[in-house]
Protein backbone atom coordinates (compact mmCIF):
# COMPACT_ATOMS: atom_id res chain seq x y z
CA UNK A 1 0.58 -8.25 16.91
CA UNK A 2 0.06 -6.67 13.42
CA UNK A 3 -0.90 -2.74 12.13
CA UNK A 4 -3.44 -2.26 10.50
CA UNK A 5 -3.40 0.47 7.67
CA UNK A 6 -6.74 1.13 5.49
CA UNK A 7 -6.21 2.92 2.24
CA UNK A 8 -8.97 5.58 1.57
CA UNK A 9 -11.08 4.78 -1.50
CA UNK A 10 -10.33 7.57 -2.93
CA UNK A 11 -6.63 8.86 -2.88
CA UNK A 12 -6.39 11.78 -3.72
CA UNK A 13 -2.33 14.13 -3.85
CA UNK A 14 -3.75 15.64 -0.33
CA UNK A 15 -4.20 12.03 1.34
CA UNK A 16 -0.99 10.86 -0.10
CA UNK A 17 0.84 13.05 3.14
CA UNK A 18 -1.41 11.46 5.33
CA UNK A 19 -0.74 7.77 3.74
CA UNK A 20 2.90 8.07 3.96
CA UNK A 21 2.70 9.25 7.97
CA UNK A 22 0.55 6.22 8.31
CA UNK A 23 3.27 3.82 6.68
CA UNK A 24 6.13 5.53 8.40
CA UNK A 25 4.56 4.94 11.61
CA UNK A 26 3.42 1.47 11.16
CA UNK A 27 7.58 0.99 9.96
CA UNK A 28 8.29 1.83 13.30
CA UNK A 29 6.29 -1.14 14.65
CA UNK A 30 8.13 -4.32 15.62
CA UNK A 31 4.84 -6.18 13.94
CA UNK A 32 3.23 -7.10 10.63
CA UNK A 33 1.81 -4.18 8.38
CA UNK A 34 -1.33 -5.43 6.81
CA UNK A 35 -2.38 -2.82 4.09
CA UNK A 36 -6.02 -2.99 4.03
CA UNK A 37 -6.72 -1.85 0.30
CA UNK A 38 -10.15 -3.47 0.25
CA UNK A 39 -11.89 0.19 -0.45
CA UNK A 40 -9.94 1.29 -3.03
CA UNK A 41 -11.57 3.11 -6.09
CA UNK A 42 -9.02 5.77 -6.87
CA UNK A 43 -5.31 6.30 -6.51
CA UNK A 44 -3.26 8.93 -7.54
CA UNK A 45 0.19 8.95 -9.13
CA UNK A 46 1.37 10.66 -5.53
CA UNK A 47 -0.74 7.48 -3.88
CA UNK A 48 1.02 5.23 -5.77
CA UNK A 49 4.51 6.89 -4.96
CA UNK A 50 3.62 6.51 -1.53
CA UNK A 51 3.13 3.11 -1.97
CA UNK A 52 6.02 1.80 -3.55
CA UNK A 53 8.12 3.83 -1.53
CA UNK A 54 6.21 2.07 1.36
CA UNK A 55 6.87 -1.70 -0.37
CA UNK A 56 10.93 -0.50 -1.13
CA UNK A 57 10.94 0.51 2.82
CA UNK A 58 9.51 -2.72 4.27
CA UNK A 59 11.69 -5.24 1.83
CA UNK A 60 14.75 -2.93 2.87
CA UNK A 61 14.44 -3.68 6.36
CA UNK A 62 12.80 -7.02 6.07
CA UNK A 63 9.90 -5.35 7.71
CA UNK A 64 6.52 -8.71 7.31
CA UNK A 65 3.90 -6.66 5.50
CA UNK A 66 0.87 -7.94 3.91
CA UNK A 67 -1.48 -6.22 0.76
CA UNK A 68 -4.59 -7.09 2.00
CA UNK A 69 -7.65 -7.79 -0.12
CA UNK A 70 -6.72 -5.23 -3.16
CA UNK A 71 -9.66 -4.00 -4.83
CA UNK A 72 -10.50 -4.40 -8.35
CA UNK A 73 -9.87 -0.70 -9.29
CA UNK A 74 -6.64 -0.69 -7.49
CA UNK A 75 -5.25 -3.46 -9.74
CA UNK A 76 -6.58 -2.10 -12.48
CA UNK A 77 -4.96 1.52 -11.85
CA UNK A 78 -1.55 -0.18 -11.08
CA UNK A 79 -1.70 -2.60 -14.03
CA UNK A 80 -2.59 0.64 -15.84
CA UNK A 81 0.89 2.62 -14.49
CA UNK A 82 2.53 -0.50 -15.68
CA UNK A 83 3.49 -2.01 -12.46
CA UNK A 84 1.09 -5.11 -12.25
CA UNK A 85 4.58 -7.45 -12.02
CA UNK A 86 5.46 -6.04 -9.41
CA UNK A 87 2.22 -6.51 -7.69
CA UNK A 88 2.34 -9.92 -8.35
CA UNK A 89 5.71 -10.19 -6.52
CA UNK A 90 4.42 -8.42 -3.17
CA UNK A 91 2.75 -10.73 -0.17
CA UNK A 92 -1.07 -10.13 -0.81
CA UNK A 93 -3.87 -12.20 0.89
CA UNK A 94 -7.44 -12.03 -0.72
């Protein structure tokens, strides 16, 4: 059985809190995480904390997650921080 977490499409610093309770509790699962970033318009620097902190968390523990259908804007905004290698090293199905 697999968990399902949505990322808002817009992140803002105040949904990052909310994000990372999400994550934490879907670490706790014994199933795959699929991170449902379909939606995605915005993400803030705090969003994208949460995030890799999420990705560092799951490869850690060897934890089967899944980046599911990543919008547009959210590649854009990561290639933008500079981290679009390391997106292309994390599990993501279109």
């Amino acid at each position: 059985m697999s968990t399902r977490v949505e990322l808002p499409a817009l992140l803002t610093p105040g949904d990052a809190v909310m994000l990372r309770n999400s994550l934490l509790a879907a670490l706790a699962t014994s199933g795959r995480i699929e991170v449902d970033a379909s939606a995605v318009q915005h993400l803030s620097v705090q969003g994208v904390q949460v995030l890799l902190s999420f990705v560092a968390s799951a490869t850690a523990t060897a934890h089967p997650w899944v980046l599911k259908a990543p919008s547009e804007d959210l590649v854009a905004q990561l290639e933008s921080y500079g981290l679009f290698p390391q997106l292309m090293t994390w599990p993501v199905e279109v």
